[in-house]
N, C-alpha and C. Protein backbone atom coordinates (compact mmCIF):
# COMPACT_ATOMS: atom_id res chain seq x y z
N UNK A 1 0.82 -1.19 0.00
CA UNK A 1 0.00 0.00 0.00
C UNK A 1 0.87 1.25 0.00
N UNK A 2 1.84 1.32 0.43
CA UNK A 2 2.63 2.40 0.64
C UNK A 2 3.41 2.81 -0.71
N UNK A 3 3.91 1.65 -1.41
CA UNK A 3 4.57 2.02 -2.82
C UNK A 3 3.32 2.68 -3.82
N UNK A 4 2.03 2.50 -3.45
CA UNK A 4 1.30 3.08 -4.45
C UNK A 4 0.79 4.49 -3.82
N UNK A 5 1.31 5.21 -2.42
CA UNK A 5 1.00 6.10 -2.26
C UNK A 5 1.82 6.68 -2.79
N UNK A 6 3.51 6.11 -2.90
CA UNK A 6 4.75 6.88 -2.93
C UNK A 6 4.46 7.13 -4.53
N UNK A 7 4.16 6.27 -5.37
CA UNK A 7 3.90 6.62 -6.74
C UNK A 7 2.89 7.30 -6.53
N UNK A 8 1.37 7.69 -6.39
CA UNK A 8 0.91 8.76 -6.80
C UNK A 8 1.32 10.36 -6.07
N UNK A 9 2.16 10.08 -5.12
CA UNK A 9 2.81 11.37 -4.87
C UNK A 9 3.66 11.78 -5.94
N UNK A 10 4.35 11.03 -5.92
CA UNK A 10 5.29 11.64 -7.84
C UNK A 10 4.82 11.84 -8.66
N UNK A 11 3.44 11.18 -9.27
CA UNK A 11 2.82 11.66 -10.20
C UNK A 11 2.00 12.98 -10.32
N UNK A 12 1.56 12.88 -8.72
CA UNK A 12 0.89 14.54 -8.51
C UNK A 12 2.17 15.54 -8.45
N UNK A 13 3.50 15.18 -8.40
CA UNK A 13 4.73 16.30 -8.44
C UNK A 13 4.74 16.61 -10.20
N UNK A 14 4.71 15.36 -10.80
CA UNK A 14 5.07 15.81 -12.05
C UNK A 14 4.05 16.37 -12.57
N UNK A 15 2.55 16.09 -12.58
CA UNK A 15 1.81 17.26 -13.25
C UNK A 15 1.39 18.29 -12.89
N UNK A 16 2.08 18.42 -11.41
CA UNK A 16 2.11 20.18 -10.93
C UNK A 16 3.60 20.60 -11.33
N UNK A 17 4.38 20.18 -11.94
CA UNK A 17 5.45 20.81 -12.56
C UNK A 17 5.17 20.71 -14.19
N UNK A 18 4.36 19.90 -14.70
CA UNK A 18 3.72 20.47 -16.06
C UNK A 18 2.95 21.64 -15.98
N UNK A 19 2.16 21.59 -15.15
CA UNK A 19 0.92 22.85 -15.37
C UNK A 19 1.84 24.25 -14.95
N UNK A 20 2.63 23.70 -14.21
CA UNK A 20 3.50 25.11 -14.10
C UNK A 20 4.10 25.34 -15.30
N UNK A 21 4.72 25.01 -15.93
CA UNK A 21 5.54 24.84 -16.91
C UNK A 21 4.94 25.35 -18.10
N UNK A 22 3.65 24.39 -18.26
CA UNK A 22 1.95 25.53 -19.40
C UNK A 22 2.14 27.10 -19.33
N UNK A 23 1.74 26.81 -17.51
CA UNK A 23 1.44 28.26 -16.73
C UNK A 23 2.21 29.32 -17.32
N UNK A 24 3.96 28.99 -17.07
CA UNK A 24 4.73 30.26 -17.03
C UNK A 24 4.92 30.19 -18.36
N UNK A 25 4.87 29.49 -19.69
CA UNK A 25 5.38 29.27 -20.75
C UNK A 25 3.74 30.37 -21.77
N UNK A 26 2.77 30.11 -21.24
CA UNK A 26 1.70 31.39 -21.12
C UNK A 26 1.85 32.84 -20.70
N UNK A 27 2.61 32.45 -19.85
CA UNK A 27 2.63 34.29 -19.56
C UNK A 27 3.67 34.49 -20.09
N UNK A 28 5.11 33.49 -20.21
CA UNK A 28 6.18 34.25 -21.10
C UNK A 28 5.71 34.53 -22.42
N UNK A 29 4.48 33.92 -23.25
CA UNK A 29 4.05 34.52 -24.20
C UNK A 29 3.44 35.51 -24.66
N UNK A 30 2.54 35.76 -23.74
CA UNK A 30 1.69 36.78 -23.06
C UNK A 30 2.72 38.39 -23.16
N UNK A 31 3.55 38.23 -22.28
CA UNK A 31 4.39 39.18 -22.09
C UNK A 31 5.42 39.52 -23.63
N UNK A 32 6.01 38.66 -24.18
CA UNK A 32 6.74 38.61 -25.36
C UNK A 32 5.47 39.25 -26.60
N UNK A 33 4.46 39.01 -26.78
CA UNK A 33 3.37 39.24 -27.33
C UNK A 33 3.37 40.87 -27.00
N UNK A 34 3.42 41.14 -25.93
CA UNK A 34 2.61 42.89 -24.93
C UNK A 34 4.10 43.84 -25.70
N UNK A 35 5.27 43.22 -25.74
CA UNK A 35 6.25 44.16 -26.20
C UNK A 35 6.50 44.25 -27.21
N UNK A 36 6.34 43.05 -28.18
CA UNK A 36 6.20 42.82 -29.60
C UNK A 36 5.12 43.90 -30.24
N UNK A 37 3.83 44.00 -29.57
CA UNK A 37 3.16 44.81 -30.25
C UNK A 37 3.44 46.58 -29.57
N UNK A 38 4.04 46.38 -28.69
CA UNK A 38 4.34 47.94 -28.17
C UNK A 38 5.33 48.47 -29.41
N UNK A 39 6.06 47.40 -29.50
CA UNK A 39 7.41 47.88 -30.71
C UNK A 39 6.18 48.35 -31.86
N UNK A 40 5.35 47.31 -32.22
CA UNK A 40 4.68 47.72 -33.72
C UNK A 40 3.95 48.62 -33.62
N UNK A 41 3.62 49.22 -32.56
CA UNK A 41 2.50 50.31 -32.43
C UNK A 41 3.05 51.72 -32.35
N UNK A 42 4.67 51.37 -31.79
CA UNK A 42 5.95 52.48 -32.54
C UNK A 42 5.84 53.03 -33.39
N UNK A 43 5.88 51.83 -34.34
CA UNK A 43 6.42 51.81 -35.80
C UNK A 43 5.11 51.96 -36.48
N UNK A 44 3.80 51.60 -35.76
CA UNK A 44 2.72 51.92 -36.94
C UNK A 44 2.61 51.12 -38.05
N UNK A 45 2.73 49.51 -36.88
CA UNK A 45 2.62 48.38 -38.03
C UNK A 45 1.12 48.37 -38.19
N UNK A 46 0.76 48.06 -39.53
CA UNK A 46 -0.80 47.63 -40.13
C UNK A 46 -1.04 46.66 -39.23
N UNK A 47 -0.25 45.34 -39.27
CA UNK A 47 -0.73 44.17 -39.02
C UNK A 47 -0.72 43.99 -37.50
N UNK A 48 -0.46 45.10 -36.26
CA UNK A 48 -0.58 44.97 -35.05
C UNK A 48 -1.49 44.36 -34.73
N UNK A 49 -2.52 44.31 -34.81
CA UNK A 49 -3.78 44.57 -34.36
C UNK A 49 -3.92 42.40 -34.52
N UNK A 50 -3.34 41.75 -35.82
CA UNK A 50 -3.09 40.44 -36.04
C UNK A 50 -2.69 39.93 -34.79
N UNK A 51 -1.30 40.54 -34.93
CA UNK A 51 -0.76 39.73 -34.21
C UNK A 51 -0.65 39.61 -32.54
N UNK A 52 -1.22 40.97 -31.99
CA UNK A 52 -1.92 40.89 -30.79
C UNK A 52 -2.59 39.75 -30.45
N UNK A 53 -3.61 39.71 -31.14
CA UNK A 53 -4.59 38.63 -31.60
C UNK A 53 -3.95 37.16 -31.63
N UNK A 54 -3.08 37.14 -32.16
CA UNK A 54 -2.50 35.47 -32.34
C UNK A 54 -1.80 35.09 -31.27
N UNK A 55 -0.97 36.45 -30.91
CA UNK A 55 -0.40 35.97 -29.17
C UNK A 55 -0.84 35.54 -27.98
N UNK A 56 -1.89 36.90 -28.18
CA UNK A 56 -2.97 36.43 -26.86
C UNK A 56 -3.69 35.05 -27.26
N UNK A 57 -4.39 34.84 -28.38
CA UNK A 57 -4.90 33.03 -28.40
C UNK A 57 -4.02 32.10 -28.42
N UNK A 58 -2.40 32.53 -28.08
CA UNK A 58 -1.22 31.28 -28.57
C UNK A 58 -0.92 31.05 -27.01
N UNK A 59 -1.08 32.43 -25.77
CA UNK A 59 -1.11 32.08 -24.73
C UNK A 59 -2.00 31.22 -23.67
N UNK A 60 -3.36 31.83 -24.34
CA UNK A 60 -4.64 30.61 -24.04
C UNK A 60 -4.55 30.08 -24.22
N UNK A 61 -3.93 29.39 -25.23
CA UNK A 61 -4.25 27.62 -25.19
C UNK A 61 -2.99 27.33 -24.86
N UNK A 62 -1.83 27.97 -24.26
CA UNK A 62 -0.83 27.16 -23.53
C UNK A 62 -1.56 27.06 -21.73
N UNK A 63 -2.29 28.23 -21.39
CA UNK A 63 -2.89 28.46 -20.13
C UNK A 63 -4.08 27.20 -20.20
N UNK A 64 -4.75 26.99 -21.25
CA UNK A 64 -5.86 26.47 -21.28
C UNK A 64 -5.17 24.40 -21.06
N UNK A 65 -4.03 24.42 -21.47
CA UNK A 65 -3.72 23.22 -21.28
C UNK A 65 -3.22 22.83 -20.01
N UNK A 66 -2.61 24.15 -19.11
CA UNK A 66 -2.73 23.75 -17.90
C UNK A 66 -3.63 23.74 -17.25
N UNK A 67 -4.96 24.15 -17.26
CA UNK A 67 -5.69 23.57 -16.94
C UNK A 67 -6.59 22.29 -16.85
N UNK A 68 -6.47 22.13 -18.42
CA UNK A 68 -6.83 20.75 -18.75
C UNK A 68 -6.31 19.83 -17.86
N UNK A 69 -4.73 20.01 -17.47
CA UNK A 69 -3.74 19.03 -17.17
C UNK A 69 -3.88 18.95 -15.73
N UNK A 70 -4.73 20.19 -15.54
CA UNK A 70 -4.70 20.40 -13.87
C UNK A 70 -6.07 19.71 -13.47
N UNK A 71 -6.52 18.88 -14.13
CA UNK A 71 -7.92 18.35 -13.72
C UNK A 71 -7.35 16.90 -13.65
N UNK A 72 -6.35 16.34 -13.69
CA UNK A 72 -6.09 15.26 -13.51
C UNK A 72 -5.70 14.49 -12.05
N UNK A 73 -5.10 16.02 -11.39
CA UNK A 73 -5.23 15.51 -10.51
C UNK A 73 -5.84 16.63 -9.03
N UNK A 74 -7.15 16.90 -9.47
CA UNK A 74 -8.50 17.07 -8.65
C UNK A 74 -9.14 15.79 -7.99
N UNK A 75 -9.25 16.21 -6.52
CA UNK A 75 -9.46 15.78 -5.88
C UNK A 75 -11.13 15.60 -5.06
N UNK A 76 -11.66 16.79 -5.07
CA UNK A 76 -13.35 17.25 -5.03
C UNK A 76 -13.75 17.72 -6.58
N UNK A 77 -15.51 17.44 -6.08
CA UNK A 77 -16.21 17.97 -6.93
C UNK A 77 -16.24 19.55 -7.01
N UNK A 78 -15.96 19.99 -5.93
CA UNK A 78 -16.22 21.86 -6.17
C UNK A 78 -14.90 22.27 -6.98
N UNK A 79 -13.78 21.10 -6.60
CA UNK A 79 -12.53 22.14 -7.29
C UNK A 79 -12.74 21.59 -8.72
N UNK A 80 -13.13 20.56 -9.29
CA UNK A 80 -14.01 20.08 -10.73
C UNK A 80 -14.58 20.69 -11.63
N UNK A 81 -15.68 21.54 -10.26
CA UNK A 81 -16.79 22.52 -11.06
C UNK A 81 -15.69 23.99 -11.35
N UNK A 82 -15.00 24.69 -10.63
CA UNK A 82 -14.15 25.65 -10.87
C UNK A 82 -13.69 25.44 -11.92
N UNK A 83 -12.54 24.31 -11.86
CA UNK A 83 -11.53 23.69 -13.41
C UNK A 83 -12.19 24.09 -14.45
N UNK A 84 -13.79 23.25 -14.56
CA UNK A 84 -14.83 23.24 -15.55
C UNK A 84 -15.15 24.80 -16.20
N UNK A 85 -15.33 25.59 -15.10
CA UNK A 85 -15.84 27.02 -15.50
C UNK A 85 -14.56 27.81 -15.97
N UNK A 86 -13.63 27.37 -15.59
CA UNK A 86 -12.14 28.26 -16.07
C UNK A 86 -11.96 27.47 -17.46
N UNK A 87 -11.95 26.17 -17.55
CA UNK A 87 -11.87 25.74 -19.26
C UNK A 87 -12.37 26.36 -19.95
N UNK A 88 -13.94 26.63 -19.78
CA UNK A 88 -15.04 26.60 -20.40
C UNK A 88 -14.89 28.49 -20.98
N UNK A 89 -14.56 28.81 -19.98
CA UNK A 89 -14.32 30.69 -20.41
C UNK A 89 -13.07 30.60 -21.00
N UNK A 90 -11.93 29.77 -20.63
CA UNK A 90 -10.73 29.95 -21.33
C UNK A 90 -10.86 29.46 -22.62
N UNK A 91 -11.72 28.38 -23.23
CA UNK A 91 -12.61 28.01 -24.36
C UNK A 91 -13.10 29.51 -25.33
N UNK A 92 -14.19 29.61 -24.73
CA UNK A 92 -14.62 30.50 -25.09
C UNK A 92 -13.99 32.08 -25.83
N UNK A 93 -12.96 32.33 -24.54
CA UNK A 93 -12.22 33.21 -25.26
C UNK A 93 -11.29 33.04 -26.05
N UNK A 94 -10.80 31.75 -26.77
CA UNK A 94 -9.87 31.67 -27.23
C UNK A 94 -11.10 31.28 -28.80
N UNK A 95 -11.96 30.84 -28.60
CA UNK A 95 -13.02 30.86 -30.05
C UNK A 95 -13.28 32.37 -30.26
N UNK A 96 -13.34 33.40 -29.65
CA UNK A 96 -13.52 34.25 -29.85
C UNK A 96 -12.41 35.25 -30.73
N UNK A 97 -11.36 34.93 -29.97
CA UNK A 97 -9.55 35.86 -30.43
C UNK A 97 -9.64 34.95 -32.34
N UNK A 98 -9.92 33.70 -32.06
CA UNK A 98 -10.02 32.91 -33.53
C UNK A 98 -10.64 33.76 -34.55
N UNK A 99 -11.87 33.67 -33.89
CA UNK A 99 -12.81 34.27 -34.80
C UNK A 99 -12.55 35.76 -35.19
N UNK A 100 -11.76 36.58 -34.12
CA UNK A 100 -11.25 38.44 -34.83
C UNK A 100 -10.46 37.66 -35.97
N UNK A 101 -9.08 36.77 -35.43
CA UNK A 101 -8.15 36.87 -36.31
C UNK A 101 -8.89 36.59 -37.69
N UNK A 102 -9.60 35.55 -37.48
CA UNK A 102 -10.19 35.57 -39.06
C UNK A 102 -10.51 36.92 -39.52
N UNK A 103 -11.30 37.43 -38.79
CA UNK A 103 -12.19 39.18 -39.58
C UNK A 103 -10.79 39.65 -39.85
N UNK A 104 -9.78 39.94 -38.95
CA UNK A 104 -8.82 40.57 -39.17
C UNK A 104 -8.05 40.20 -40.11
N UNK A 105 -7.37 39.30 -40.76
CA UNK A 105 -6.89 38.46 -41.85
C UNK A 105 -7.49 38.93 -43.07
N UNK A 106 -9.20 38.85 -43.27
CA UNK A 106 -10.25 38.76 -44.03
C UNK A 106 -9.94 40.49 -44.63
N UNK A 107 -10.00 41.51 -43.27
CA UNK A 107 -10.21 43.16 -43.65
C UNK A 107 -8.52 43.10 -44.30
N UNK A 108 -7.54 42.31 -43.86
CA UNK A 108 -6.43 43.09 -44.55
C UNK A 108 -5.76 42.55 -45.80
N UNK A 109 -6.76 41.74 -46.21
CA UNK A 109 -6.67 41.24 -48.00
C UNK A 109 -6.98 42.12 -49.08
């Protein structure tokens, strides 16, 4: 009984060092994204407004996979229903950033 506690303790180490890993690999995009377009908004790039857009949905779905990843190892139903409602908006907004980039793509043809 004890070797299978000692294994799911390692396994709950390693996918709280994945979701971290999602986590910060999201906001280093996030952030790389925020200065990238500060530079183009300098310069009075056309296509700012794109690529805002593609950063911020390239960071959601690195954020959105730690969450995914973070439901694996939930333990209650309330922290389930949370996970669920943070997918579900992190979902949502990332169909949404999709759907500008398309308009946006579409207006600059």
């Amino acid at each position: 009984m004890s070797i299978l506690y000692e294994i799911e303790e390692i396994f709950e180490i390693i996918v709280q060092c994945g979701v971290l890993l999602l986590e910060c690999t999201g906001v280093t995009t996030l952030l790389f994204t925020t200065f990238k377009t500060i530079w183009g908004c300098l310069r009075r790039d056309p296509k700012i407004r794109l690529t805002l857009a593609k950063g911020i949905a390239l960071a959601l779905e690195f954020k959105l996979g730690g969450e995914v990843l973070r439901t694996v190892i939930v333990r209650e139903w309330s922290e389930l229903a949370i996970l669920g409602a943070i997918i579900l908006l992190r979902g949502a907004l990332t169909f949404l950033i999709h759907w500008e980039i398309k308009t946006e793509e579409a207006n600059l043809e």
